[in-house]
C-alpha atoms as a PDB file:
ATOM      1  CA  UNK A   1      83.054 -49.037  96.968  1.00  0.00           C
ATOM      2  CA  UNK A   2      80.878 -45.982  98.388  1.00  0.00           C
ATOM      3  CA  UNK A   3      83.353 -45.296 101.039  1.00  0.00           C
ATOM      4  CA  UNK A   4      86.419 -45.444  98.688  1.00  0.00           C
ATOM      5  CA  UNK A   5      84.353 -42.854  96.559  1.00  0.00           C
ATOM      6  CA  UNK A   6      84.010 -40.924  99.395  1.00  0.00           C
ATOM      7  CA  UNK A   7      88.150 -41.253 100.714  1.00  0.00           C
ATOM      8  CA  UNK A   8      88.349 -40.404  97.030  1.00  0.00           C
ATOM      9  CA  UNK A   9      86.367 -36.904  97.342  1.00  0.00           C
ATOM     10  CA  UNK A  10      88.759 -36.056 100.491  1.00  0.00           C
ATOM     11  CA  UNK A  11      91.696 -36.653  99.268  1.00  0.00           C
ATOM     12  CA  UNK A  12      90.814 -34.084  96.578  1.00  0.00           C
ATOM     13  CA  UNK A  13      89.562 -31.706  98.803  1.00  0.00           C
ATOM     14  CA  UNK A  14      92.438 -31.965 101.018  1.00  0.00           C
ATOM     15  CA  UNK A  15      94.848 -30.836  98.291  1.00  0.00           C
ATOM     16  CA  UNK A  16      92.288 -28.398  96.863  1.00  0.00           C
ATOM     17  CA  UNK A  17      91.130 -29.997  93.616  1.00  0.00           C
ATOM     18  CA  UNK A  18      87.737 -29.590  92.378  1.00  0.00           C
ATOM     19  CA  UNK A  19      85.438 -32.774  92.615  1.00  0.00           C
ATOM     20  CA  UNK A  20      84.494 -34.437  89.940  1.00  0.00           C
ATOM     21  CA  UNK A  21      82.828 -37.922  89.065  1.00  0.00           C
ATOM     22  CA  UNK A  22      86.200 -38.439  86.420  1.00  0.00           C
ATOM     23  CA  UNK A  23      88.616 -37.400  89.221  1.00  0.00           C
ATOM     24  CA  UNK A  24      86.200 -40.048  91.922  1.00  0.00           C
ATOM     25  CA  UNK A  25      86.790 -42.226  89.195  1.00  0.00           C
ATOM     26  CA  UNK A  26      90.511 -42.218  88.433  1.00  0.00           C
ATOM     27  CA  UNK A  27      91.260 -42.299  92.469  1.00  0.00           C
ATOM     28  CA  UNK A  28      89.486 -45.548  93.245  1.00  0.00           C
ATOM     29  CA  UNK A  29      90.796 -47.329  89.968  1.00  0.00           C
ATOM     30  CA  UNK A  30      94.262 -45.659  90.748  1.00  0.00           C
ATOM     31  CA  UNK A  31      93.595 -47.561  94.188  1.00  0.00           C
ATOM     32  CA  UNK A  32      92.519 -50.910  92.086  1.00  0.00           C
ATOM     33  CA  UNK A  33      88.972 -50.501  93.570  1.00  0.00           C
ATOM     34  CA  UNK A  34      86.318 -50.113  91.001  1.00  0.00           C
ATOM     35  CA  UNK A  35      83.038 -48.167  91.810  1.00  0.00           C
ATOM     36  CA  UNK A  36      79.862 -47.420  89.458  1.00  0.00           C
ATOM     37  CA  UNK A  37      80.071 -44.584  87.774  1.00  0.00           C
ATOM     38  CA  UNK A  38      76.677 -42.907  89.518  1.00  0.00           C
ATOM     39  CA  UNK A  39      78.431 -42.970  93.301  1.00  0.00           C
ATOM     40  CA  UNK A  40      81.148 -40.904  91.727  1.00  0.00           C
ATOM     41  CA  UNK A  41      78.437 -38.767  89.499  1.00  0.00           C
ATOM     42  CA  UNK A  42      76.308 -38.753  92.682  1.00  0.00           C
ATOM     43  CA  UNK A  43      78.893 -37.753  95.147  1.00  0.00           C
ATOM     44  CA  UNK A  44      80.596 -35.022  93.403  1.00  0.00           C
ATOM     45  CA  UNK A  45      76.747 -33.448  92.415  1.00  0.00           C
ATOM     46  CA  UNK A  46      76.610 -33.562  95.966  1.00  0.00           C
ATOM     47  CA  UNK A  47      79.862 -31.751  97.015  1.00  0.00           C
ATOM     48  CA  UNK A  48      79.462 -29.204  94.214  1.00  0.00           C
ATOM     49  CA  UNK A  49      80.134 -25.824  95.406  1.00  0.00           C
ATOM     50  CA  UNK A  50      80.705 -26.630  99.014  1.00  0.00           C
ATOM     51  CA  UNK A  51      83.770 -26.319 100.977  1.00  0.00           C
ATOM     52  CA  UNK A  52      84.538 -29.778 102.239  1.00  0.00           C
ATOM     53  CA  UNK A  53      86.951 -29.209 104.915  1.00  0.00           C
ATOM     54  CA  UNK A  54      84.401 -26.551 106.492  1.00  0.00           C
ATOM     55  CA  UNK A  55      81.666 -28.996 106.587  1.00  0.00           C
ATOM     56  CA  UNK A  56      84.204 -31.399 108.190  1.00  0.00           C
ATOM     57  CA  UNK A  57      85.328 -28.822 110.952  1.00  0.00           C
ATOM     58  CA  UNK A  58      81.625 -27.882 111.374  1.00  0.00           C
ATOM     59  CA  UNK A  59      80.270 -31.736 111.988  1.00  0.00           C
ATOM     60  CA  UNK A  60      78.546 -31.351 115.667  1.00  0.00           C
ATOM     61  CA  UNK A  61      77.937 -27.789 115.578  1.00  0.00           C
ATOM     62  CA  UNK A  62      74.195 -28.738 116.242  1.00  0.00           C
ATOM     63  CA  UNK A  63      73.399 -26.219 113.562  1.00  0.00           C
ATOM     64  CA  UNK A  64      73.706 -23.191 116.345  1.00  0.00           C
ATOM     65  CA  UNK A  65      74.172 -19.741 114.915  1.00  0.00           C
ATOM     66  CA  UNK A  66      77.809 -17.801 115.099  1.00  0.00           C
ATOM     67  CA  UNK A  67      78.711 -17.063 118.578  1.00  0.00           C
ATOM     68  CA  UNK A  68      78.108 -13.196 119.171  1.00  0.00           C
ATOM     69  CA  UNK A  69      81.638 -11.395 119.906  1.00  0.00           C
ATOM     70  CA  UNK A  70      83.007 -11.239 123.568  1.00  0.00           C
ATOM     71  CA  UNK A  71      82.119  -7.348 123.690  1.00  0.00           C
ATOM     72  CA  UNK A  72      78.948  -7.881 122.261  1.00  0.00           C
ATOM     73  CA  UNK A  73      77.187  -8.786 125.421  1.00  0.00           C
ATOM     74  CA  UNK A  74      78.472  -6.080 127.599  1.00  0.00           C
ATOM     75  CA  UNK A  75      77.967  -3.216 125.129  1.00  0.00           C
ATOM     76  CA  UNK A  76      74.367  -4.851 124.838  1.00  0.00           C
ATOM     77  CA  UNK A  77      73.749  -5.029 128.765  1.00  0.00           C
ATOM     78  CA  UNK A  78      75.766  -1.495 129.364  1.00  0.00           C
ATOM     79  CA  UNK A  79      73.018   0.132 126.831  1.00  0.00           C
ATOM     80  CA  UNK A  80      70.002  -1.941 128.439  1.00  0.00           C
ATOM     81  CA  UNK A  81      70.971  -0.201 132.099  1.00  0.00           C
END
């Protein structure tokens, strides 16, 4: 039931809905699957105000900082000599 809650969260995210616990809710019963009503109240407070695709495309990014720009390093190393 968790995971269906959480298919239910990308599939709204993947056609730009907002997530909410009702909208959890009415995927997973539209689906004949029927969750508690805190994974859906639990999951969306969770997902509230984040992009979900970007932390999707950002899973094994280790956390690293951006990269610095291609020029970036030159410009640095032409000023150090």
């Amino acid at each position: 039931a968790e995971l269906a809650a959480t298919y239910a969260a990308l599939i709204l995210a993947d056609d730009g809905i907002e997530i909410t616990a009702d909208k959890i809710t009415a995927l997973t019963n539209a689906a004949s699957i029927e969750i508690e009503p805190i994974w859906a109240s639990l999951l969306a407070k969770a997902l509230e105000g984040k992009n979900v695709k970007e932390l999707l495309s950002n899973v094994g990014a280790g956390g690293a900082g951006p990269a610095a720009a291609p020029g970036a390093a030159a410009a640095g190393g032409a000023a150090a000599a």
